[in-house]
Protein backbone atom coordinates (compact mmCIF):
# COMPACT_ATOMS: atom_id res chain seq x y z
CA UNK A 1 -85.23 0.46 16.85
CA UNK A 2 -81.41 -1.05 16.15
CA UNK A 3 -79.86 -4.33 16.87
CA UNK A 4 -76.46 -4.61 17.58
CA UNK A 5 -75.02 -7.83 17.66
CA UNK A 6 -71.46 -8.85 18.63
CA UNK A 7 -68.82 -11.10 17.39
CA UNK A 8 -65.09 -11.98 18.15
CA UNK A 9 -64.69 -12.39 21.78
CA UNK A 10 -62.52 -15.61 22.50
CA UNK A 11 -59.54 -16.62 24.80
CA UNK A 12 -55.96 -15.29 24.27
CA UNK A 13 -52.71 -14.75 26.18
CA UNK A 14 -51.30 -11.93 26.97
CA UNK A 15 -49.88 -9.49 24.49
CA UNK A 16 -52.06 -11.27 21.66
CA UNK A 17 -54.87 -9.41 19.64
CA UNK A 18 -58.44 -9.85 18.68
CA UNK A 19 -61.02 -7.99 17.10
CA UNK A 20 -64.43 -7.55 18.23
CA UNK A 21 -67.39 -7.01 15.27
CA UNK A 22 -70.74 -5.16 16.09
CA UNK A 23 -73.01 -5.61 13.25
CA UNK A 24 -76.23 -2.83 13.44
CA UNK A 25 -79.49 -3.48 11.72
CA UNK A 26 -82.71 -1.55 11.74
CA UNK A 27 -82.73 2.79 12.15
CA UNK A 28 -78.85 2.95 12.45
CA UNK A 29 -79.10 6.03 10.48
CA UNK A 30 -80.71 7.28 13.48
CA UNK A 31 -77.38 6.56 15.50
CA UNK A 32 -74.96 9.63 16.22
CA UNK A 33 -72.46 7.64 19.41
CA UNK A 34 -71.21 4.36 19.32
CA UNK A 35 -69.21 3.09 21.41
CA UNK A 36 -67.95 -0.41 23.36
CA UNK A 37 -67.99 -0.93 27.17
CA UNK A 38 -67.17 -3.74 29.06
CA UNK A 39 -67.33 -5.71 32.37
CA UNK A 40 -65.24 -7.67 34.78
CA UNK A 41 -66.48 -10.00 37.31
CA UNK A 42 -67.45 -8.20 40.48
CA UNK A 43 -67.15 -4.92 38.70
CA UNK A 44 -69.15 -1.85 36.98
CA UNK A 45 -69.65 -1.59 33.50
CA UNK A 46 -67.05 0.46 31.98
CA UNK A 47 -66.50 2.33 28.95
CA UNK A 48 -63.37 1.33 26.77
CA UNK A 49 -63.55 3.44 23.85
CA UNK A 50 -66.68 6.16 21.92
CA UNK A 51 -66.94 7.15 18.23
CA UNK A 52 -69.04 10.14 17.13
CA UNK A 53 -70.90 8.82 14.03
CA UNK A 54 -72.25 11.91 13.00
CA UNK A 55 -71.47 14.67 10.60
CA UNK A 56 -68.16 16.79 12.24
CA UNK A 57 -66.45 18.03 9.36
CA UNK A 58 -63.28 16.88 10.19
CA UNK A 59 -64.19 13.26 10.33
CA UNK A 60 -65.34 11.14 13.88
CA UNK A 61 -63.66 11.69 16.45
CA UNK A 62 -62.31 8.40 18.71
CA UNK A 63 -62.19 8.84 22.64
CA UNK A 64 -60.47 5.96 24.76
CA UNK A 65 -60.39 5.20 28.20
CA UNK A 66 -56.62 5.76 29.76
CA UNK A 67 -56.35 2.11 30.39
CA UNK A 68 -56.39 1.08 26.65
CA UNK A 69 -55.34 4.64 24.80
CA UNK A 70 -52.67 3.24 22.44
CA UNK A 71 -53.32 -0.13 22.38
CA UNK A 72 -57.43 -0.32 21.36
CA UNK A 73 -58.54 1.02 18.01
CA UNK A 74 -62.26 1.71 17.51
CA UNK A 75 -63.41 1.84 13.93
CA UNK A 76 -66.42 1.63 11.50
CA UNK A 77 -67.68 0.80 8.10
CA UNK A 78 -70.46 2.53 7.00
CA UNK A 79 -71.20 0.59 4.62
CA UNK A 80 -71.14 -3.04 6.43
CA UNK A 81 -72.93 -0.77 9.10
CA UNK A 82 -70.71 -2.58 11.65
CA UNK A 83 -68.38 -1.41 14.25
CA UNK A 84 -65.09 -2.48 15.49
CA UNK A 85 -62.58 -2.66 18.52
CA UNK A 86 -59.29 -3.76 17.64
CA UNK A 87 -57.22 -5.12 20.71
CA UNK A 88 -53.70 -5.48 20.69
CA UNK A 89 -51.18 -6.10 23.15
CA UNK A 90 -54.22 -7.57 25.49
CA UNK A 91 -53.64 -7.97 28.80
CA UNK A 92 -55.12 -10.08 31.91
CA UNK A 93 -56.89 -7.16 33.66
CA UNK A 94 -59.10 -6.94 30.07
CA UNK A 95 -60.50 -10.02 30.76
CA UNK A 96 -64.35 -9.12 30.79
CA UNK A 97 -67.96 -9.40 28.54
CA UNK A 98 -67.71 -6.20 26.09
CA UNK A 99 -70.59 -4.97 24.74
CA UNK A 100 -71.03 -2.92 22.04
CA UNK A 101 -73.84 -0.26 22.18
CA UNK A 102 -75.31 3.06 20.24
CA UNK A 103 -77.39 5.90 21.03
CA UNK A 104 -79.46 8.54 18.67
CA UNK A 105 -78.32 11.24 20.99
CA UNK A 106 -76.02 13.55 19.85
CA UNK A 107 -72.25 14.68 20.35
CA UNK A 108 -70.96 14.78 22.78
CA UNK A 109 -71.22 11.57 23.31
CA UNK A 110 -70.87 10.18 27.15
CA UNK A 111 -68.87 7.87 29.16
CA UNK A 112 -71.86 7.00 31.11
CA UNK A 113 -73.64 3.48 30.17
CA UNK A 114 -77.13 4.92 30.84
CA UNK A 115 -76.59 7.44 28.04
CA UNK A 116 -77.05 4.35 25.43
CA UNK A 117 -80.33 3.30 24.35
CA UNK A 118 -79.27 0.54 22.50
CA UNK A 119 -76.93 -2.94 23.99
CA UNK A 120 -75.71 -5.90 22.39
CA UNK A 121 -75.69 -9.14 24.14
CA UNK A 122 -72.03 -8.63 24.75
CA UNK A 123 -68.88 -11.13 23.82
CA UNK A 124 -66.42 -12.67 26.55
CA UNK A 125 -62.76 -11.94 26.04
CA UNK A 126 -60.51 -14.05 28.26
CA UNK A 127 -56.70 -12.99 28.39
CA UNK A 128 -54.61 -15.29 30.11
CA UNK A 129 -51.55 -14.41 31.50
């Protein structure tokens, strides 16, 4: 089993920053996708941005949805087995809960949310215009 918890979700205005933490405990070297999805009120669950954990070669590879390519960052530390979403230049329509989540399955990893195994309790981010 893993445990993902999340961290720094908070209220901003537009064009600010923030950086969201996902800290993984238990079998995380059982984990080969990561990745951080999020919802809006009255909306599906949508993925923001996937990192292949696993051995490539040439390093993980990032994937980002077209809504936040060039502005969100997704990153890890190995060794703080914790995860990261940098935000910048927020804007109101990424107002939403993100959640952070993993999977033992294997690259490719997926855009779809039922591919995951594993869900944090998910963080609110508020960006006011």
């Amino acid at each position: 089993q893993v445990q993902l918890v999340e961290s720094g979700g908070g209220s901003v205005q537009a064009g600010g920053s923030l950086r969201l933490s996902c800290a993984a405990s238990g079998y995380t070297n059982s984990i080969y996708c990561m990745a951080w999805f999020r919802q809006a009120p009255g909306k599906e669950r949508e993925g923001v941005a996937i990192l292949y954990t696993g051995y490539t070669g040439g390093g993980s590879r990032p994937a980002y949805a077209d809504s936040v390519k060039g502005r969100f960052t997704i990153s890890r530390d190995n060794a703080k087995n914790t995860l990261y979403l940098q935000m910048n230049s927020l804007k109101p329509e990424d107002t939403a809960i993100y959640y952070c989540t993993a999977t033992p399955r294997s690259f490719p990893c997926s855009w779809r949310s039922d591919f995951y195994n594993y869900w944090g309790q998910g963080t609110q981010v508020t960006v006011s215009s």
